[in-house]
N, C-alpha and C. Protein backbone atom coordinates (compact mmCIF):
# COMPACT_ATOMS: atom_id res chain seq x y z
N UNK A 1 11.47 25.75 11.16
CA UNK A 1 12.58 25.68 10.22
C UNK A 1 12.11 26.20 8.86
N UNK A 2 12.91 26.50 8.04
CA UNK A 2 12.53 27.39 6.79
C UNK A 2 12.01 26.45 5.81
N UNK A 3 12.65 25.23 5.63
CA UNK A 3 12.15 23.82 4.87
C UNK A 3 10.69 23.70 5.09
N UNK A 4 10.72 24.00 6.23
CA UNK A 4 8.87 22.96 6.43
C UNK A 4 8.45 23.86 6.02
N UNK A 5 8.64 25.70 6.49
CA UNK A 5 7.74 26.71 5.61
C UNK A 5 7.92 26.80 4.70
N UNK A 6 8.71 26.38 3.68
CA UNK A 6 8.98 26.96 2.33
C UNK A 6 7.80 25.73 1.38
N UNK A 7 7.77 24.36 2.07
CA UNK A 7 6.99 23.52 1.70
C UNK A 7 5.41 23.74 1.82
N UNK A 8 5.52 24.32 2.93
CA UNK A 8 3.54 24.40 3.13
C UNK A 8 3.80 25.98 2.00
N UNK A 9 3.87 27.00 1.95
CA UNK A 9 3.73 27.75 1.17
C UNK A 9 3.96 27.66 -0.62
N UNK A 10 4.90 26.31 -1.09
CA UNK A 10 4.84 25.72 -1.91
C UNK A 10 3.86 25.31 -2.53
N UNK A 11 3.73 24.27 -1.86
CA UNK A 11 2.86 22.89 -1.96
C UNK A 11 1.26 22.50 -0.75
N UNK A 12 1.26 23.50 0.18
CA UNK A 12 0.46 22.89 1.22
C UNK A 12 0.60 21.74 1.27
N UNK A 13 1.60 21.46 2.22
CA UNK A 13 2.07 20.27 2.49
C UNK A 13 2.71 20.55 4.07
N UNK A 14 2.25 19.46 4.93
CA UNK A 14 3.13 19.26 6.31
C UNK A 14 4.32 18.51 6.37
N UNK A 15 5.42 18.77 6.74
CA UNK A 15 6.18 17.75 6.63
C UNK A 15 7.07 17.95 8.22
N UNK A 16 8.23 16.53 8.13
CA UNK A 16 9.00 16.45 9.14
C UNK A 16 10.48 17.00 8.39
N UNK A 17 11.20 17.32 9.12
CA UNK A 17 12.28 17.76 8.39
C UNK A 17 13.67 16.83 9.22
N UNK A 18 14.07 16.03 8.53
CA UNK A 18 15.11 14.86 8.75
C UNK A 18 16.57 15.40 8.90
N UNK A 19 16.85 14.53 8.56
CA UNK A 19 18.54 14.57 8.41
C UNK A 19 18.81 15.28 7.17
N UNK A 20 20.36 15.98 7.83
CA UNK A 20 20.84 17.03 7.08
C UNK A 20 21.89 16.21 6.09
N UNK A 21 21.44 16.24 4.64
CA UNK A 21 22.57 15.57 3.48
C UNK A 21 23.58 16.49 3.21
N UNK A 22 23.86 18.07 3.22
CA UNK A 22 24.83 18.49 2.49
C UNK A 22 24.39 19.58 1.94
N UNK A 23 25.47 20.24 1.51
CA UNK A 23 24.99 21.49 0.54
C UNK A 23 26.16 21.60 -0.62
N UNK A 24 25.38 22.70 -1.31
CA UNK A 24 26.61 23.01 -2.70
C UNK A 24 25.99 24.33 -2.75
N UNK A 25 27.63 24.60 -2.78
CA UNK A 25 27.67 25.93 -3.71
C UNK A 25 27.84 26.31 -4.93
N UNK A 26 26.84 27.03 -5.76
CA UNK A 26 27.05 27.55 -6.98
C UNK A 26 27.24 28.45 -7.32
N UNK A 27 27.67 29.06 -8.12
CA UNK A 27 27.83 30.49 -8.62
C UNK A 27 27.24 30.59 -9.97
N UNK A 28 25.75 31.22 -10.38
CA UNK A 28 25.47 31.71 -11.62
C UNK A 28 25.85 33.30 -12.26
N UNK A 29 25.52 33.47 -12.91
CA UNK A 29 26.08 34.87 -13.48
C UNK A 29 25.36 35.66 -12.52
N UNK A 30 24.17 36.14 -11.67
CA UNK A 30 23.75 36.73 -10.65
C UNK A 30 23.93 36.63 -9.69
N UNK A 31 25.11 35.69 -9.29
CA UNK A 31 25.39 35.55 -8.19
C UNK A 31 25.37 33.84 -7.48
N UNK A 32 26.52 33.89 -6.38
CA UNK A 32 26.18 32.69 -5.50
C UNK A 32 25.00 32.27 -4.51
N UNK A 33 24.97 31.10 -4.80
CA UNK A 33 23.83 30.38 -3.86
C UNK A 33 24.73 29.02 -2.61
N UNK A 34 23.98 28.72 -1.87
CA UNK A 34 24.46 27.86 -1.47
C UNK A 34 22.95 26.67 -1.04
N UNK A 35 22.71 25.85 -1.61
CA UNK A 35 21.93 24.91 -1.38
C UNK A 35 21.78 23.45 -0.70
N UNK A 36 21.11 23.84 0.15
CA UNK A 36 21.06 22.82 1.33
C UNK A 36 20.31 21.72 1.03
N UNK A 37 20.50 20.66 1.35
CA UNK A 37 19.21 19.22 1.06
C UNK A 37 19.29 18.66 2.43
N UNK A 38 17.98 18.34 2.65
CA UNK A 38 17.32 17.32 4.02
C UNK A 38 16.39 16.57 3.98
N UNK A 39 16.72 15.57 4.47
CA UNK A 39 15.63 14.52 4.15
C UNK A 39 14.25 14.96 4.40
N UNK A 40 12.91 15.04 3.81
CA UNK A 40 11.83 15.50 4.82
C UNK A 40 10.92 14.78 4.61
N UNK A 41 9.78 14.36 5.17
CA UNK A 41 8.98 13.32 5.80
C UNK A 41 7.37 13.79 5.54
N UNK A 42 7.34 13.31 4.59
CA UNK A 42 5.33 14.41 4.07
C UNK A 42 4.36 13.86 5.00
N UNK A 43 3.97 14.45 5.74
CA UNK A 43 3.25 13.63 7.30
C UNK A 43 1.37 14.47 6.84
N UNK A 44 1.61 15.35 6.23
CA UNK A 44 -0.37 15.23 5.73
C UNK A 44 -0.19 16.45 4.54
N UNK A 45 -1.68 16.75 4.20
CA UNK A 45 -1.99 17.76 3.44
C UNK A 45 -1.64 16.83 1.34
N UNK A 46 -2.44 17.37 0.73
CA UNK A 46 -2.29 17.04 -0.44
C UNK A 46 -1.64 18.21 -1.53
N UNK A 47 -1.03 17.57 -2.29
CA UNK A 47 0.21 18.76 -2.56
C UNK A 47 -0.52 19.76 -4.14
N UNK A 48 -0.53 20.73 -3.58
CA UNK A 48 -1.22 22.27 -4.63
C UNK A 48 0.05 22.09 -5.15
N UNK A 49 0.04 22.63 -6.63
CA UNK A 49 0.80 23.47 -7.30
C UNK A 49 0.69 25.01 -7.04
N UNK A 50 1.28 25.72 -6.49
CA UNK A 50 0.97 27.60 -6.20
C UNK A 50 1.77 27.77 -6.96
N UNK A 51 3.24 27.22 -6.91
CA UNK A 51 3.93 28.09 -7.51
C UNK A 51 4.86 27.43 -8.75
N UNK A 52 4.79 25.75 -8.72
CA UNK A 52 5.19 25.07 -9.87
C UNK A 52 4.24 24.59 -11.03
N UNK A 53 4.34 24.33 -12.22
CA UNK A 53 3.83 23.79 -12.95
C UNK A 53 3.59 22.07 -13.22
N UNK A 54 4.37 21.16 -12.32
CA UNK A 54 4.01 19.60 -12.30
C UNK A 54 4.77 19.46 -10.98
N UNK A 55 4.57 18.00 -10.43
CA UNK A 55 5.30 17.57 -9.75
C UNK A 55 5.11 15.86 -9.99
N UNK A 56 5.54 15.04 -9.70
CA UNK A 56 5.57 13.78 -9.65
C UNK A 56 6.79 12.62 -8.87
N UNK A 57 6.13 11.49 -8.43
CA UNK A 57 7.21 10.79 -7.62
C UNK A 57 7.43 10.14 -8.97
N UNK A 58 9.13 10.10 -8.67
CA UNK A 58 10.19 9.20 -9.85
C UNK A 58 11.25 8.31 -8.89
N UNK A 59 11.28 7.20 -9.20
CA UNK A 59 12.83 6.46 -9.20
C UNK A 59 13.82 6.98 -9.22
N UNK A 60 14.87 6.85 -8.32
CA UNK A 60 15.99 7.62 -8.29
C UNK A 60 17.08 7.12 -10.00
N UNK A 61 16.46 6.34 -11.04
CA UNK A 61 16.99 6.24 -11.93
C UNK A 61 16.43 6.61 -13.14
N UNK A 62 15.36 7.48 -12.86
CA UNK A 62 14.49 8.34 -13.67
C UNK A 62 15.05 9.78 -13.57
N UNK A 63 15.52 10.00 -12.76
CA UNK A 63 16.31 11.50 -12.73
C UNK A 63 16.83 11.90 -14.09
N UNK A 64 17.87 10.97 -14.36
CA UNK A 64 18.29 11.17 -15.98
C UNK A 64 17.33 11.59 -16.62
N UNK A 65 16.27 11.85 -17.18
CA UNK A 65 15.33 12.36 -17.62
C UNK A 65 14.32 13.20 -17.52
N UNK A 66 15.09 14.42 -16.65
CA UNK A 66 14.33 15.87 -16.64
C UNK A 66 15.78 16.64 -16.32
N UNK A 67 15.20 17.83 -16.31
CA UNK A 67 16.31 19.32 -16.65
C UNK A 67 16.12 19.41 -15.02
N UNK A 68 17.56 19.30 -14.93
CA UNK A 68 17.26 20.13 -13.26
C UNK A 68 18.12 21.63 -13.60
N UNK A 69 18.28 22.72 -13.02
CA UNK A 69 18.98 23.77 -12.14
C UNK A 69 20.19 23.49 -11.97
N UNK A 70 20.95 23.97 -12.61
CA UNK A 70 22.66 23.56 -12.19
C UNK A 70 22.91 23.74 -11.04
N UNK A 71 22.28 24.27 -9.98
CA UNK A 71 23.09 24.14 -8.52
C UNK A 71 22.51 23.18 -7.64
N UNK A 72 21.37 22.22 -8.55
CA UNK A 72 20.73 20.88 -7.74
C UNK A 72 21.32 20.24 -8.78
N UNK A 73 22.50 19.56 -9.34
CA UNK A 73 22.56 18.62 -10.30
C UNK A 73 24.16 18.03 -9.28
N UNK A 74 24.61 18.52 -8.53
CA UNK A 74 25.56 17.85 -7.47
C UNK A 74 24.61 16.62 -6.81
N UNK A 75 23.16 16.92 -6.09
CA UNK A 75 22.69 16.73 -5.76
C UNK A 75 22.09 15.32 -6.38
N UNK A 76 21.44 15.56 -7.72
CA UNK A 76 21.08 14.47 -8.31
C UNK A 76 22.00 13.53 -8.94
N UNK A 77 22.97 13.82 -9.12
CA UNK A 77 24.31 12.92 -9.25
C UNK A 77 24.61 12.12 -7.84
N UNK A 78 24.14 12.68 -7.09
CA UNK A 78 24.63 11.77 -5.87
C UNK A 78 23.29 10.83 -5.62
N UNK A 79 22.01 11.22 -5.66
CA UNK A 79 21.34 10.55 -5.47
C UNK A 79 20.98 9.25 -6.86
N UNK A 80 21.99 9.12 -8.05
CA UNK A 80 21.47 8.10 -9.25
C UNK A 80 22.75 7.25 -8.75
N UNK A 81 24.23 7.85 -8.22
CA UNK A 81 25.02 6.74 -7.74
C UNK A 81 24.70 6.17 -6.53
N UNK A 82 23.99 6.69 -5.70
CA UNK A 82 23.58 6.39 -4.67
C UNK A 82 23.97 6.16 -3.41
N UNK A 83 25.06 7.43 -3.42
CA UNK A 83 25.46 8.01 -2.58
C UNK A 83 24.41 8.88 -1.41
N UNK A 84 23.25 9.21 -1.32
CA UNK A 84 22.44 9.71 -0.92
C UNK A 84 21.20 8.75 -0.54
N UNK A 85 21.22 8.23 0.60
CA UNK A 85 19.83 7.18 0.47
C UNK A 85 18.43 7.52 0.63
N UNK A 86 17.62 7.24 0.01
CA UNK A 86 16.31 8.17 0.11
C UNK A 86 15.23 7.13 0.93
């Protein structure tokens, strides 16, 4: 599946890839996206930065306090009402 590769080429990270939450579509000035979320399951490997600059585990009521990507902010709105169970 493209999830688990997009993660080990990320992050070197193994994972399981879960249940399917949903997607949204956005439209930025370059064009539409459509973004998928799935639960996924970090089963080994310790996580590189290759291609981000931080990462960290937060509380789903810590979200309020970083910049997401307008076409993941459907996303994090669902996961602070908690509509999305993690």
């Amino acid at each position: 599946m493209c999830l688990k590769r997009e993660l080990k080429e990320e992050f070197d990270v193994v994972v399981t890839v879960g249940e399917y939450l949903g997607s949204n579509i956005y439209t930025y000035d370059f064009g539409t996206i459509e973004l998928m979320a799935f639960k996924a399951f970090w089963e080994k490997g310790d996580f590189k930065l290759l291609d981000h600059d931080e990462i960290r585990w937060v509380f789903t009521h810590e979200l309020e306090q970083f910049d997401f990507a307008p076409a993941d902010m459907a996303f994090v709105e669902q996961l602070i009402a908690g509509k999305i169970e993690i």
